[in-house]
PDB file of N, CA and C in Angstrom:
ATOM      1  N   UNK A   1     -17.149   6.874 -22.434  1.00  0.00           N
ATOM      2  CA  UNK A   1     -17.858   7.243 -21.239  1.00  0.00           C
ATOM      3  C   UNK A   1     -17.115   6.635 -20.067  1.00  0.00           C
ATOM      4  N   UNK A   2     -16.708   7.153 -18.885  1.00  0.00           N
ATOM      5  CA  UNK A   2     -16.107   7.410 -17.692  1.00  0.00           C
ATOM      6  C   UNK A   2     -17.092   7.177 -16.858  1.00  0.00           C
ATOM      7  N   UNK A   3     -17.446   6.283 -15.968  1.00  0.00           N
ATOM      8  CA  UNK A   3     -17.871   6.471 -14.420  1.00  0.00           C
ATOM      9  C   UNK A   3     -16.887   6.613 -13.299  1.00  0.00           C
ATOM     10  N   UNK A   4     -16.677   7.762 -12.509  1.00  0.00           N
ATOM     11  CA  UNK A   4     -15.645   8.308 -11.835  1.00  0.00           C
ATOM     12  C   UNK A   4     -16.667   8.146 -10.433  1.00  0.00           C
ATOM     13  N   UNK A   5     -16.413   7.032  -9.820  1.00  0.00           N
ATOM     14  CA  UNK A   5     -17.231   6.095  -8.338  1.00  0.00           C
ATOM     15  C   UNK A   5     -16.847   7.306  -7.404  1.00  0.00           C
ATOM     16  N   UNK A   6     -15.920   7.934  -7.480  1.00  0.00           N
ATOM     17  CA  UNK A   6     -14.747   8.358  -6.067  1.00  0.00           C
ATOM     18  C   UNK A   6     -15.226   9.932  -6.004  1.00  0.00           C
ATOM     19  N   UNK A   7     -15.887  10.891  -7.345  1.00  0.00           N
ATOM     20  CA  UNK A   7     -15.481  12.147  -7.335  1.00  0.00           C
ATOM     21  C   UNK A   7     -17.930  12.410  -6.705  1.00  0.00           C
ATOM     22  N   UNK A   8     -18.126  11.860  -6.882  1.00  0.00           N
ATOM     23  CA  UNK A   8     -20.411  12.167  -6.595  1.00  0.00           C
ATOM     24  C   UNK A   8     -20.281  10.664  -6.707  1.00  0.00           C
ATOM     25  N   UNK A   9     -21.463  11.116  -5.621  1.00  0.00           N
ATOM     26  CA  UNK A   9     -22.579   9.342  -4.983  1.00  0.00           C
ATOM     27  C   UNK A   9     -23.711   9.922  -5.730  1.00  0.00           C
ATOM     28  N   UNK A  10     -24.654   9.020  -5.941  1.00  0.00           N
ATOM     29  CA  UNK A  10     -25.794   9.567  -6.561  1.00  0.00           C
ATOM     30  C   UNK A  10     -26.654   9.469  -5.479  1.00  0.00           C
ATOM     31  N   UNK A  11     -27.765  10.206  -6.038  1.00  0.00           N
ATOM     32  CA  UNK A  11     -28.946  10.993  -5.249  1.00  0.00           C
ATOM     33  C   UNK A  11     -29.254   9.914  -4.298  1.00  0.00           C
ATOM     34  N   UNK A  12     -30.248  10.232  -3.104  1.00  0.00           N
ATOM     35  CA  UNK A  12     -30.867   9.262  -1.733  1.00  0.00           C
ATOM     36  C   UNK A  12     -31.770   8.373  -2.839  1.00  0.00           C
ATOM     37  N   UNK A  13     -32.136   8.649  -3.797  1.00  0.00           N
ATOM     38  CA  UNK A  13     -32.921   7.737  -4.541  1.00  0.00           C
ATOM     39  C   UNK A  13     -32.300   6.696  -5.299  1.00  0.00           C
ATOM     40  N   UNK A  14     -31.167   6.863  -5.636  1.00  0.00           N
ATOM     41  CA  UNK A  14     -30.595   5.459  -5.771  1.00  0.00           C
ATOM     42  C   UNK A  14     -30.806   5.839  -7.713  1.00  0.00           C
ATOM     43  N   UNK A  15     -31.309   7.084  -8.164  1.00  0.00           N
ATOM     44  CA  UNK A  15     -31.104   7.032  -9.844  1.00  0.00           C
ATOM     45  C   UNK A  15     -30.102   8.127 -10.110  1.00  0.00           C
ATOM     46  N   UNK A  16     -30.256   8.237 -11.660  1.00  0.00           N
ATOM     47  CA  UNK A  16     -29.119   9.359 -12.123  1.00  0.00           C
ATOM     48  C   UNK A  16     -29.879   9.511 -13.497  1.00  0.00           C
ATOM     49  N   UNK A  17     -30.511  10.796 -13.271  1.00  0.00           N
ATOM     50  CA  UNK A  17     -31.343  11.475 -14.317  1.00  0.00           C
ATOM     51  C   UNK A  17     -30.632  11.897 -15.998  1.00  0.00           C
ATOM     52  N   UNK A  18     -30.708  11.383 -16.651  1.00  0.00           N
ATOM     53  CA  UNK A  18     -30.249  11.268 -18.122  1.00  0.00           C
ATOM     54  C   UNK A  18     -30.887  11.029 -18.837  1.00  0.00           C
ATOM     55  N   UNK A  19     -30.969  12.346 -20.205  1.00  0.00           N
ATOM     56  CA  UNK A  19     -32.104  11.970 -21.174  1.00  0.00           C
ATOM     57  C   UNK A  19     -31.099  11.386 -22.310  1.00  0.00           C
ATOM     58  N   UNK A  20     -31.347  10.395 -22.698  1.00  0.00           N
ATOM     59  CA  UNK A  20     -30.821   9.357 -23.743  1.00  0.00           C
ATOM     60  C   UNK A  20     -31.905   9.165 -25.068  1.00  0.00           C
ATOM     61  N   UNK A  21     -33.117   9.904 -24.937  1.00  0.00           N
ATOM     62  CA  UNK A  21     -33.903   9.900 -26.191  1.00  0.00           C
ATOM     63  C   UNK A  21     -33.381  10.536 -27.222  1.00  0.00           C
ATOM     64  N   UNK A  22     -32.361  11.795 -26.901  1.00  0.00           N
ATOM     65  CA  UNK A  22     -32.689  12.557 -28.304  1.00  0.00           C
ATOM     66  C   UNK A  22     -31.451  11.703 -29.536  1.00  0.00           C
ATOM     67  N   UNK A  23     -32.036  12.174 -30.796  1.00  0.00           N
ATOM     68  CA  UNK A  23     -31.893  11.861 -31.792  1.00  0.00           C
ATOM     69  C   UNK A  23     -30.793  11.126 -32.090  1.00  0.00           C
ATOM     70  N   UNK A  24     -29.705  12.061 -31.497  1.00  0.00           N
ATOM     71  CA  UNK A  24     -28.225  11.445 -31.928  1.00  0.00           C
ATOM     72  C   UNK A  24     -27.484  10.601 -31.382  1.00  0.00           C
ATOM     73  N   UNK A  25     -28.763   9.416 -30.616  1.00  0.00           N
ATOM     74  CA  UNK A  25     -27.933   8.141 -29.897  1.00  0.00           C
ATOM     75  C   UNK A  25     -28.543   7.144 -30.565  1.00  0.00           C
ATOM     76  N   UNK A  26     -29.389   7.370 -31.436  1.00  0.00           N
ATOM     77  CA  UNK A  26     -29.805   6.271 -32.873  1.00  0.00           C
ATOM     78  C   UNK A  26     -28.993   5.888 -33.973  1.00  0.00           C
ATOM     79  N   UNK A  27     -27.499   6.533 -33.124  1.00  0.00           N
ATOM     80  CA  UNK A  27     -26.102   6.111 -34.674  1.00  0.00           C
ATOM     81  C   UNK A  27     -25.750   5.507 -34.082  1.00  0.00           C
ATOM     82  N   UNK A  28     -25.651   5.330 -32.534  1.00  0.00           N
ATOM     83  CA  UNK A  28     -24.228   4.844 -31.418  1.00  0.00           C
ATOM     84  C   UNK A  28     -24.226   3.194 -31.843  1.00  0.00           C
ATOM     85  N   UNK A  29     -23.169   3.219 -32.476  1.00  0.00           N
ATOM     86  CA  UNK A  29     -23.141   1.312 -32.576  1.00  0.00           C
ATOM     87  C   UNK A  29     -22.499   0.795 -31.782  1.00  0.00           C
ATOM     88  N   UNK A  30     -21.322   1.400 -31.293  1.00  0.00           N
ATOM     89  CA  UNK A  30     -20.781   0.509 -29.941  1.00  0.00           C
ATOM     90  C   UNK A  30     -20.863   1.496 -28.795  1.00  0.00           C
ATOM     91  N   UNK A  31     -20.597   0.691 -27.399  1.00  0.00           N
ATOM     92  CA  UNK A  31     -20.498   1.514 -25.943  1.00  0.00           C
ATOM     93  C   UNK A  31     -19.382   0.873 -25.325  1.00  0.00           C
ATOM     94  N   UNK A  32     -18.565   2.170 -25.409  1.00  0.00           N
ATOM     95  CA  UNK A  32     -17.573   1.271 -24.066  1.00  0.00           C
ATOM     96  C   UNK A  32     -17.607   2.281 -22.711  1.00  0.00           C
ATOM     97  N   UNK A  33     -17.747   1.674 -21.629  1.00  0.00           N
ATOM     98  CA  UNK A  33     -18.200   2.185 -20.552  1.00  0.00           C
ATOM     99  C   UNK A  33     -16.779   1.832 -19.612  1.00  0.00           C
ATOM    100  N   UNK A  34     -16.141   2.812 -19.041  1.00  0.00           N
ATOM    101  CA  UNK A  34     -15.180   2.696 -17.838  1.00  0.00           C
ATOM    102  C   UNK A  34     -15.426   3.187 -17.044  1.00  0.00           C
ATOM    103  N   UNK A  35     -14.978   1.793 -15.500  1.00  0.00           N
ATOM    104  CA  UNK A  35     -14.732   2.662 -14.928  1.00  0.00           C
ATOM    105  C   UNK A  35     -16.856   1.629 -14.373  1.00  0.00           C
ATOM    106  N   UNK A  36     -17.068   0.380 -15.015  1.00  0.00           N
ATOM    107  CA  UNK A  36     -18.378  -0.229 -14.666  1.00  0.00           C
ATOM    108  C   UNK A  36     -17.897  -1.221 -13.473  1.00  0.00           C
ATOM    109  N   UNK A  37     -18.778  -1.297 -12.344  1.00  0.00           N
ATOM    110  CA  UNK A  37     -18.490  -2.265 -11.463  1.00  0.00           C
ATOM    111  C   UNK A  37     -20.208  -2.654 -11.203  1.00  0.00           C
ATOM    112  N   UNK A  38     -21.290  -2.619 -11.973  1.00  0.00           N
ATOM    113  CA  UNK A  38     -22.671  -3.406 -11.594  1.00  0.00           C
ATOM    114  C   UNK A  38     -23.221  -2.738 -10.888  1.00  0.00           C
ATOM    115  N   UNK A  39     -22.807  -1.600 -10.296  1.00  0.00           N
ATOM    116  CA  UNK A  39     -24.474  -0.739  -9.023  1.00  0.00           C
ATOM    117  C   UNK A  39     -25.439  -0.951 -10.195  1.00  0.00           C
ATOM    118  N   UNK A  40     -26.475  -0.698  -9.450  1.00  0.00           N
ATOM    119  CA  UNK A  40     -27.777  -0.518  -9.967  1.00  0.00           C
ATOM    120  C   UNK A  40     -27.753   0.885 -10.591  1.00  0.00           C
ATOM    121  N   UNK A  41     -27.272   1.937 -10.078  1.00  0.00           N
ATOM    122  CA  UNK A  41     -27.261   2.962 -11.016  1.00  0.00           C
ATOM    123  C   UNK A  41     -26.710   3.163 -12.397  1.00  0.00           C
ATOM    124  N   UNK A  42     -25.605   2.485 -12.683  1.00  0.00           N
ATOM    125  CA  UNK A  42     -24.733   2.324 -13.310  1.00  0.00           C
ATOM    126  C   UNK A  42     -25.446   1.384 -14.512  1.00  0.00           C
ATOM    127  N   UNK A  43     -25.732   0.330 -13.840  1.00  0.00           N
ATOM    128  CA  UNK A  43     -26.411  -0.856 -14.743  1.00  0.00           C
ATOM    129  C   UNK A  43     -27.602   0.160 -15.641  1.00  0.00           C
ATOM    130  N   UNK A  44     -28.446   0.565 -14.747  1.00  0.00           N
ATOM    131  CA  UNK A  44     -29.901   1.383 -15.057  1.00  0.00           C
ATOM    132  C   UNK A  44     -29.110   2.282 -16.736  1.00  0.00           C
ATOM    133  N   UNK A  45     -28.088   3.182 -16.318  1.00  0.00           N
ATOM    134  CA  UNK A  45     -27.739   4.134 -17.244  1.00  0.00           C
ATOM    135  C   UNK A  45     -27.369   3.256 -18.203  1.00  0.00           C
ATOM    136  N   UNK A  46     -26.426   2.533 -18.624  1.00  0.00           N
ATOM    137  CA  UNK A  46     -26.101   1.583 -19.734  1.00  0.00           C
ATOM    138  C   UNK A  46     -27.788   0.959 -20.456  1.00  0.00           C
ATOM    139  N   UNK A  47     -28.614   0.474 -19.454  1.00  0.00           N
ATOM    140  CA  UNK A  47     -29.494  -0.186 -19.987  1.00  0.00           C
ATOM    141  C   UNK A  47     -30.556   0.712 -20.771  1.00  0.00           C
ATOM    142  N   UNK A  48     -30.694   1.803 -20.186  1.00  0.00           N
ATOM    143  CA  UNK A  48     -31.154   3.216 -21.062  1.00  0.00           C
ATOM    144  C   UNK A  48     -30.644   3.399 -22.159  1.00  0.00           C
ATOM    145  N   UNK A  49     -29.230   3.426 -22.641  1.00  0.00           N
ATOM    146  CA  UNK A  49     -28.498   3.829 -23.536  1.00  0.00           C
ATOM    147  C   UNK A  49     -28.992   2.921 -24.359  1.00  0.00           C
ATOM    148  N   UNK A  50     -29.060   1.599 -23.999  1.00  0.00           N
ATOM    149  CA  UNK A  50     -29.143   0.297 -24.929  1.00  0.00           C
ATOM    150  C   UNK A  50     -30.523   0.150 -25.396  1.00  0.00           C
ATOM    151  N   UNK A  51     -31.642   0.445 -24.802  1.00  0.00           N
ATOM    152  CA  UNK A  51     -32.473   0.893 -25.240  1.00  0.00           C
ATOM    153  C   UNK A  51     -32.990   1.862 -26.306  1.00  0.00           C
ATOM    154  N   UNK A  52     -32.172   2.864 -26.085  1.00  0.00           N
ATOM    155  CA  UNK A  52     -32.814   4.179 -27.125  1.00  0.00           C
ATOM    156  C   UNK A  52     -31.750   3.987 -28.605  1.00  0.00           C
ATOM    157  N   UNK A  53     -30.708   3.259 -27.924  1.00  0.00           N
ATOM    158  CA  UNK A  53     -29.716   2.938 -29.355  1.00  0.00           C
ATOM    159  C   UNK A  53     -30.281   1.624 -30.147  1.00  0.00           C
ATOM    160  N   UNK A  54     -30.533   1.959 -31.228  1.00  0.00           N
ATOM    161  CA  UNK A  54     -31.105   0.614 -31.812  1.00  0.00           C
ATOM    162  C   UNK A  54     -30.667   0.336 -32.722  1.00  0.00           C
ATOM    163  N   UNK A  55     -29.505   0.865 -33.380  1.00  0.00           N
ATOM    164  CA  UNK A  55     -28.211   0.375 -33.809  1.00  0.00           C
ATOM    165  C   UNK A  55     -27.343   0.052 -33.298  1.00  0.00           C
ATOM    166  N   UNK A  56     -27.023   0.012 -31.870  1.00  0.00           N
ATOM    167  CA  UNK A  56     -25.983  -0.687 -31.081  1.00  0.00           C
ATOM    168  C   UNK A  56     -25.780  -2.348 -31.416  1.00  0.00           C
ATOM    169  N   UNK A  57     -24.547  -2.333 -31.577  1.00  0.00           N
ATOM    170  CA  UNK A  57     -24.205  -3.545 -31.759  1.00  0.00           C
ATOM    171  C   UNK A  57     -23.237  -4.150 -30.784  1.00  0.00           C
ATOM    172  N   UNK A  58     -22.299  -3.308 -30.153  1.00  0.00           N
ATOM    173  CA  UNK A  58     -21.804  -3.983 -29.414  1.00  0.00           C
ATOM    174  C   UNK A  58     -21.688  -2.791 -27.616  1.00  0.00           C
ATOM    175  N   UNK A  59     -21.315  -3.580 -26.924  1.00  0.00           N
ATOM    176  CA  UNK A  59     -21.199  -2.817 -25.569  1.00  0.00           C
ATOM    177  C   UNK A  59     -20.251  -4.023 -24.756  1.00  0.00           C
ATOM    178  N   UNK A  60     -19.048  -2.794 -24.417  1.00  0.00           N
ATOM    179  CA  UNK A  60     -17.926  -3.122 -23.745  1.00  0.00           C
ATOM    180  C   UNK A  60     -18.078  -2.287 -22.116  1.00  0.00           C
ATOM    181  N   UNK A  61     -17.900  -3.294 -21.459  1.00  0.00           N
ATOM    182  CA  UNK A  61     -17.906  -2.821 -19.862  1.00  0.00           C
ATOM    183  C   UNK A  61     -16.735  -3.026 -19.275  1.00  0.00           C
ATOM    184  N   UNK A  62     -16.139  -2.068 -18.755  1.00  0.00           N
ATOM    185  CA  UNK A  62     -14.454  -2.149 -18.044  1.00  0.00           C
ATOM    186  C   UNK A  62     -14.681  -2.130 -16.812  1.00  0.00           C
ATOM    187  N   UNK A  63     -13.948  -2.350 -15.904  1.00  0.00           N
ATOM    188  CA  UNK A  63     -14.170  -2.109 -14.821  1.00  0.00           C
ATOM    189  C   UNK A  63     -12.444  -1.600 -14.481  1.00  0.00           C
ATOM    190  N   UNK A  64     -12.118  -0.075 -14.452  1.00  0.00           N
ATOM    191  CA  UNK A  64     -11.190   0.535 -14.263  1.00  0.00           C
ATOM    192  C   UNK A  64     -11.044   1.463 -14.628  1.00  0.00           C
ATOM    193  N   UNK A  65      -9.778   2.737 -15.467  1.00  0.00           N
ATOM    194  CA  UNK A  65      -9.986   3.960 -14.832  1.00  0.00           C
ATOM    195  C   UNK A  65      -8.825   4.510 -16.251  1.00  0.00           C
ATOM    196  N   UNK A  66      -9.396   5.621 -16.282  1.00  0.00           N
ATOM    197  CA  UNK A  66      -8.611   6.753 -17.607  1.00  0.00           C
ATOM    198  C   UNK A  66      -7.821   7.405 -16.949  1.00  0.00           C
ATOM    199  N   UNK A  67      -6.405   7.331 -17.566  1.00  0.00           N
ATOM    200  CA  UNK A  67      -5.389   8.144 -17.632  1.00  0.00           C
ATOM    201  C   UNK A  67      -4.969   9.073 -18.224  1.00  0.00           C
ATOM    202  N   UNK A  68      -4.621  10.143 -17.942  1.00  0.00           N
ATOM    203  CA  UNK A  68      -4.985  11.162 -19.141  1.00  0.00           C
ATOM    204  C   UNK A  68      -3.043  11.555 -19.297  1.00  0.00           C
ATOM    205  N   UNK A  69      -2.633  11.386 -20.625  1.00  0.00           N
ATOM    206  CA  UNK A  69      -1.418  12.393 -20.670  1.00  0.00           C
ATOM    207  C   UNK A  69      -1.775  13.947 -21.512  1.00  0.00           C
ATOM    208  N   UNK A  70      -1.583  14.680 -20.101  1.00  0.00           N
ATOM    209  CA  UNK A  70      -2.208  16.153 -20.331  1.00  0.00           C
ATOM    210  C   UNK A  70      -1.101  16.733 -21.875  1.00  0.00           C
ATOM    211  N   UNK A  71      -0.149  16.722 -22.040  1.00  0.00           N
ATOM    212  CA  UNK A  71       0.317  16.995 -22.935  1.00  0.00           C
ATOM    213  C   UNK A  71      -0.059  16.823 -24.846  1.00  0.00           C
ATOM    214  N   UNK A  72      -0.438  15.036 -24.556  1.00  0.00           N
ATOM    215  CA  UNK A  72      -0.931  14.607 -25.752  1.00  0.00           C
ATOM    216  C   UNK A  72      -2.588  14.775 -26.049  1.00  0.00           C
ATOM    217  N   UNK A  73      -3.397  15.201 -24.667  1.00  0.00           N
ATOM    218  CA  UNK A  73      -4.937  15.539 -25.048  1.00  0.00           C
ATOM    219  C   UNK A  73      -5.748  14.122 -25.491  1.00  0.00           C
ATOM    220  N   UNK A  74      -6.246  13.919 -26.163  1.00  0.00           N
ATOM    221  CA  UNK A  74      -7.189  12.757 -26.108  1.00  0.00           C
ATOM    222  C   UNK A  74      -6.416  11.969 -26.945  1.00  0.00           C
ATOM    223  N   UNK A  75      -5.859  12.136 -27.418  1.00  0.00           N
ATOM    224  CA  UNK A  75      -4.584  10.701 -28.208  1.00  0.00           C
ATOM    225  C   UNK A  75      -3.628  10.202 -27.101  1.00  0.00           C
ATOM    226  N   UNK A  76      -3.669  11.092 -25.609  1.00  0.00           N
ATOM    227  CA  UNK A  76      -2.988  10.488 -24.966  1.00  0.00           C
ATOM    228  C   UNK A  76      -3.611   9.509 -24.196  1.00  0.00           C
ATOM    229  N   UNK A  77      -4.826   8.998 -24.084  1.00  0.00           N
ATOM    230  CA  UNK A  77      -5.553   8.265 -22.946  1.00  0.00           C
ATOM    231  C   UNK A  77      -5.291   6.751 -22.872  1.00  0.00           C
ATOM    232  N   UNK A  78      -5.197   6.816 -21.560  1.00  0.00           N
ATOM    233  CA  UNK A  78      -4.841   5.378 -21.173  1.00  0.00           C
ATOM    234  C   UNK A  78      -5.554   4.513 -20.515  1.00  0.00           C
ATOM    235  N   UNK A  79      -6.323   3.395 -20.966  1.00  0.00           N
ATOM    236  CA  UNK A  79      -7.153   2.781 -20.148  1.00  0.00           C
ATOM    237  C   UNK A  79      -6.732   1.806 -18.933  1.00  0.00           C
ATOM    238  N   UNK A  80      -6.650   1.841 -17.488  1.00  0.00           N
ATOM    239  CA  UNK A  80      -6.133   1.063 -16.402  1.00  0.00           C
ATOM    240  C   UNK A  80      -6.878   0.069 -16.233  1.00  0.00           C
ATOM    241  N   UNK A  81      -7.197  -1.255 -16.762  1.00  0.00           N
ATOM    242  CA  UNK A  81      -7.879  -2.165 -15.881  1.00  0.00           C
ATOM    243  C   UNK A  81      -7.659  -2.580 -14.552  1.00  0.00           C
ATOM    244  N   UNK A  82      -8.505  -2.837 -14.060  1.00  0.00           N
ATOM    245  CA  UNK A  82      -8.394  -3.013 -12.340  1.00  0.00           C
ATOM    246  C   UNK A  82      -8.289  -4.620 -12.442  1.00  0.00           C
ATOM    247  N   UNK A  83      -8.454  -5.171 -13.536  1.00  0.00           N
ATOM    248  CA  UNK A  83      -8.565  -6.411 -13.460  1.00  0.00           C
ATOM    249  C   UNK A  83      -9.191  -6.973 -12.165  1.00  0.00           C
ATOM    250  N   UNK A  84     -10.353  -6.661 -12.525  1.00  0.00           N
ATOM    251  CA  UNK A  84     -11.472  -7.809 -11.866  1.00  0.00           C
ATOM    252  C   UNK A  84     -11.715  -8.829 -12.018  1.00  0.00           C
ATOM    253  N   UNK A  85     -11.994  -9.517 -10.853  1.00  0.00           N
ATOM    254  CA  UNK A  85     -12.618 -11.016 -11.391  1.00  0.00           C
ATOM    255  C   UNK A  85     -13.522 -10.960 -10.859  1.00  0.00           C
ATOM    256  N   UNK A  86     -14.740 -11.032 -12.050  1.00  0.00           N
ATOM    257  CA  UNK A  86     -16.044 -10.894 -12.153  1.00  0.00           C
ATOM    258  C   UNK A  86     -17.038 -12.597 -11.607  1.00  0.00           C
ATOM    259  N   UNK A  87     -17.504 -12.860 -10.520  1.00  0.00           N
ATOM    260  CA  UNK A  87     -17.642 -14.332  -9.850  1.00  0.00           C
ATOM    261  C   UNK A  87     -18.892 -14.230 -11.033  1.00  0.00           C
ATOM    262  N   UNK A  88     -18.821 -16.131 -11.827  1.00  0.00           N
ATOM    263  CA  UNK A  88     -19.925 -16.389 -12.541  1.00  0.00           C
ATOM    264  C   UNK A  88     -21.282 -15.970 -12.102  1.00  0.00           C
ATOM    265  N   UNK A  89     -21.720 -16.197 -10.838  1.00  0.00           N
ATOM    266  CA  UNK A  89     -23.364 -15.602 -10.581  1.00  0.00           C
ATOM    267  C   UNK A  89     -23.193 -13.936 -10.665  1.00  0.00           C
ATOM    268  N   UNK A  90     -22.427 -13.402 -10.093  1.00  0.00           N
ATOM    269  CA  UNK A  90     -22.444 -11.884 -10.243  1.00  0.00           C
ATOM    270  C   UNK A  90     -22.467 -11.619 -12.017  1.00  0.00           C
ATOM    271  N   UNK A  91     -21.737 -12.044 -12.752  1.00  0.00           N
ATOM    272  CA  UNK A  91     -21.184 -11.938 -14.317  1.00  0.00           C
ATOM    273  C   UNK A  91     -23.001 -12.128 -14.972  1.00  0.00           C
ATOM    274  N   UNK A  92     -23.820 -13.240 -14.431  1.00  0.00           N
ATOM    275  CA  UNK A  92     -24.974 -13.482 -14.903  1.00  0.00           C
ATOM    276  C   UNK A  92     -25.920 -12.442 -14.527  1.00  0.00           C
ATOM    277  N   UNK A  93     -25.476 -12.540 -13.299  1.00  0.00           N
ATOM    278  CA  UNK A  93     -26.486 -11.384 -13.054  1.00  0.00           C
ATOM    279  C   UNK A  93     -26.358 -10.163 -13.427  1.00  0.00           C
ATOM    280  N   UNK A  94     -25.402  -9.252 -13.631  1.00  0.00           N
ATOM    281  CA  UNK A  94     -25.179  -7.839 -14.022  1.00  0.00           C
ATOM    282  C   UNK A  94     -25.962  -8.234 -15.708  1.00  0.00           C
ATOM    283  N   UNK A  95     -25.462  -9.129 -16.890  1.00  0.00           N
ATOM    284  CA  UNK A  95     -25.798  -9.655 -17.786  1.00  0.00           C
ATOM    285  C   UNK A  95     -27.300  -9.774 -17.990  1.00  0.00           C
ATOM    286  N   UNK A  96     -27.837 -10.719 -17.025  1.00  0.00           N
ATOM    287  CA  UNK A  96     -29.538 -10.621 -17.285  1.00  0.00           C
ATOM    288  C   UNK A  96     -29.992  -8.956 -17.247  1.00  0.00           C
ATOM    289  N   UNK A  97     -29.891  -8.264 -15.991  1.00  0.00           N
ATOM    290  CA  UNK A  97     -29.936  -6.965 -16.129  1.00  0.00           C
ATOM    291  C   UNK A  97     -29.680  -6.168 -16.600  1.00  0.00           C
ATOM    292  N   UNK A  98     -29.244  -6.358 -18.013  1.00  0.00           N
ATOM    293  CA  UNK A  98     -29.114  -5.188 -18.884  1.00  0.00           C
ATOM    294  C   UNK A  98     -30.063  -6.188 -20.289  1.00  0.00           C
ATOM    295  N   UNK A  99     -29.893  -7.113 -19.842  1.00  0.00           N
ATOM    296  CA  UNK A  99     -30.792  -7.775 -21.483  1.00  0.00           C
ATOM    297  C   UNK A  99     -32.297  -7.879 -21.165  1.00  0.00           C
ATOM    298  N   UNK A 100     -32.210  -7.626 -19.584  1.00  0.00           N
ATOM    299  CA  UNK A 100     -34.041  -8.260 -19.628  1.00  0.00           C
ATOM    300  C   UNK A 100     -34.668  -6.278 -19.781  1.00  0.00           C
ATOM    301  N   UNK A 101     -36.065  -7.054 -21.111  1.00  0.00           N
ATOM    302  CA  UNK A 101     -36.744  -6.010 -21.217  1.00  0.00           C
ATOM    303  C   UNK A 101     -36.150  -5.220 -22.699  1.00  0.00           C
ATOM    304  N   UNK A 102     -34.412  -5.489 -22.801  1.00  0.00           N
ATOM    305  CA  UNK A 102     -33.823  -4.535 -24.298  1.00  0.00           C
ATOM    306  C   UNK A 102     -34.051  -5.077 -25.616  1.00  0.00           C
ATOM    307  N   UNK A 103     -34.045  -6.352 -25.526  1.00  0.00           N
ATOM    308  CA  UNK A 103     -33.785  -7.510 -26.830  1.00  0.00           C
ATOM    309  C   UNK A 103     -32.826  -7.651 -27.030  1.00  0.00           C
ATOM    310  N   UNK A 104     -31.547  -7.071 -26.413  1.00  0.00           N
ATOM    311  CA  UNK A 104     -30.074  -7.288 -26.455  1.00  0.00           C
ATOM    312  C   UNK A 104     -29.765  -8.528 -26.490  1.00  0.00           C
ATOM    313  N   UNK A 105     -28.881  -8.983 -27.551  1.00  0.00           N
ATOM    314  CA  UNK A 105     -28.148 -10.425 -27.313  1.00  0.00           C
ATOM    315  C   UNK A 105     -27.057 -10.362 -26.214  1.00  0.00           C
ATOM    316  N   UNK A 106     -26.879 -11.019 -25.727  1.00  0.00           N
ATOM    317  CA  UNK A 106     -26.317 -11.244 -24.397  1.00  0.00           C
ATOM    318  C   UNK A 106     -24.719 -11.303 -24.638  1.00  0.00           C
ATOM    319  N   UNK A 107     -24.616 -12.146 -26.239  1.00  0.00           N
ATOM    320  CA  UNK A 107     -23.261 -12.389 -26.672  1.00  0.00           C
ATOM    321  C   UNK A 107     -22.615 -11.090 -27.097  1.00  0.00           C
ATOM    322  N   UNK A 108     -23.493 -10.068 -27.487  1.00  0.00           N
ATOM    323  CA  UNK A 108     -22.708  -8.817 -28.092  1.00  0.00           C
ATOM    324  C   UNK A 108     -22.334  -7.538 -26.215  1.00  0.00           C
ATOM    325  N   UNK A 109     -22.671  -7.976 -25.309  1.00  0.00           N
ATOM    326  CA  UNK A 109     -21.886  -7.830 -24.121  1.00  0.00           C
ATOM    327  C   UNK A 109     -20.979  -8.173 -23.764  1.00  0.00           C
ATOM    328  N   UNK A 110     -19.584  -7.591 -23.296  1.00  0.00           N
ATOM    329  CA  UNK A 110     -18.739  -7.658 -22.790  1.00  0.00           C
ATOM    330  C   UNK A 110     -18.478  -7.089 -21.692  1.00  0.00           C
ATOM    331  N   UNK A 111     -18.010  -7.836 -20.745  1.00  0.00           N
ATOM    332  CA  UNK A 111     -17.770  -7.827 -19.179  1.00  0.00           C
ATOM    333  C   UNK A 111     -16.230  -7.994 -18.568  1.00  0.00           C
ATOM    334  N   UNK A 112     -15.799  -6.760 -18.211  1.00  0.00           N
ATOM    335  CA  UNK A 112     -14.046  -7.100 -17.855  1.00  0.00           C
ATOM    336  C   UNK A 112     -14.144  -6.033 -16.769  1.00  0.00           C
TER     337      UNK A 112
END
């Protein structure tokens, strides 16, 4: 999963409508999300996912951007970290906000 910040802003309401109930997100054991920098919208959608997945075991958060080599198709993708440095109170806080309310262990999050 891709969050592309640069191409739609989300709605004056500040959400992003996604149904994450149906059936076939009760296998998803890991999430890696690119392309995460902490909005509240962003946070909200992951924390949905983590919710309805209850086999998730792990969740990886990037903060940077897919490269695509059009030739090779999805064996060609390249992940860009932006290499962030994530400040300890921000790192806690994006962190509490996805565990408060899921039962998520905090340790099976990853933040880059």
């Amino acid at each position: 999963m891709q969050f592309d910040n640069n191409l739609e802003k989300v709605s004056a309401a500040g959400s992003l409508d996604v149904q994450v109930e149906q059936p076939q997100h009760h296998h998803l054991r890991e999430l890696v999300v690119i392309g995460f920098d902490g909005v509240a919208w962003q946070t909200g959608f992951v924390k949905r996912i983590m919710r309805a997945s209850r086999r998730l075991g792990r969740v990886h958060l990037l903060d940077g951007h897919v490269v695509e080599d059009e030739e090779q198709e999805l064996v060609g993708l390249e992940i860009l970290p932006h290499r962030r440095e994530w400040h300890e109170c921000e790192r806690l806080e994006v962190l509490e906000e996805l565990t408060d309310g899921t039962g998520f262990p905090v340790h099976k999050i990853v933040l880059e």
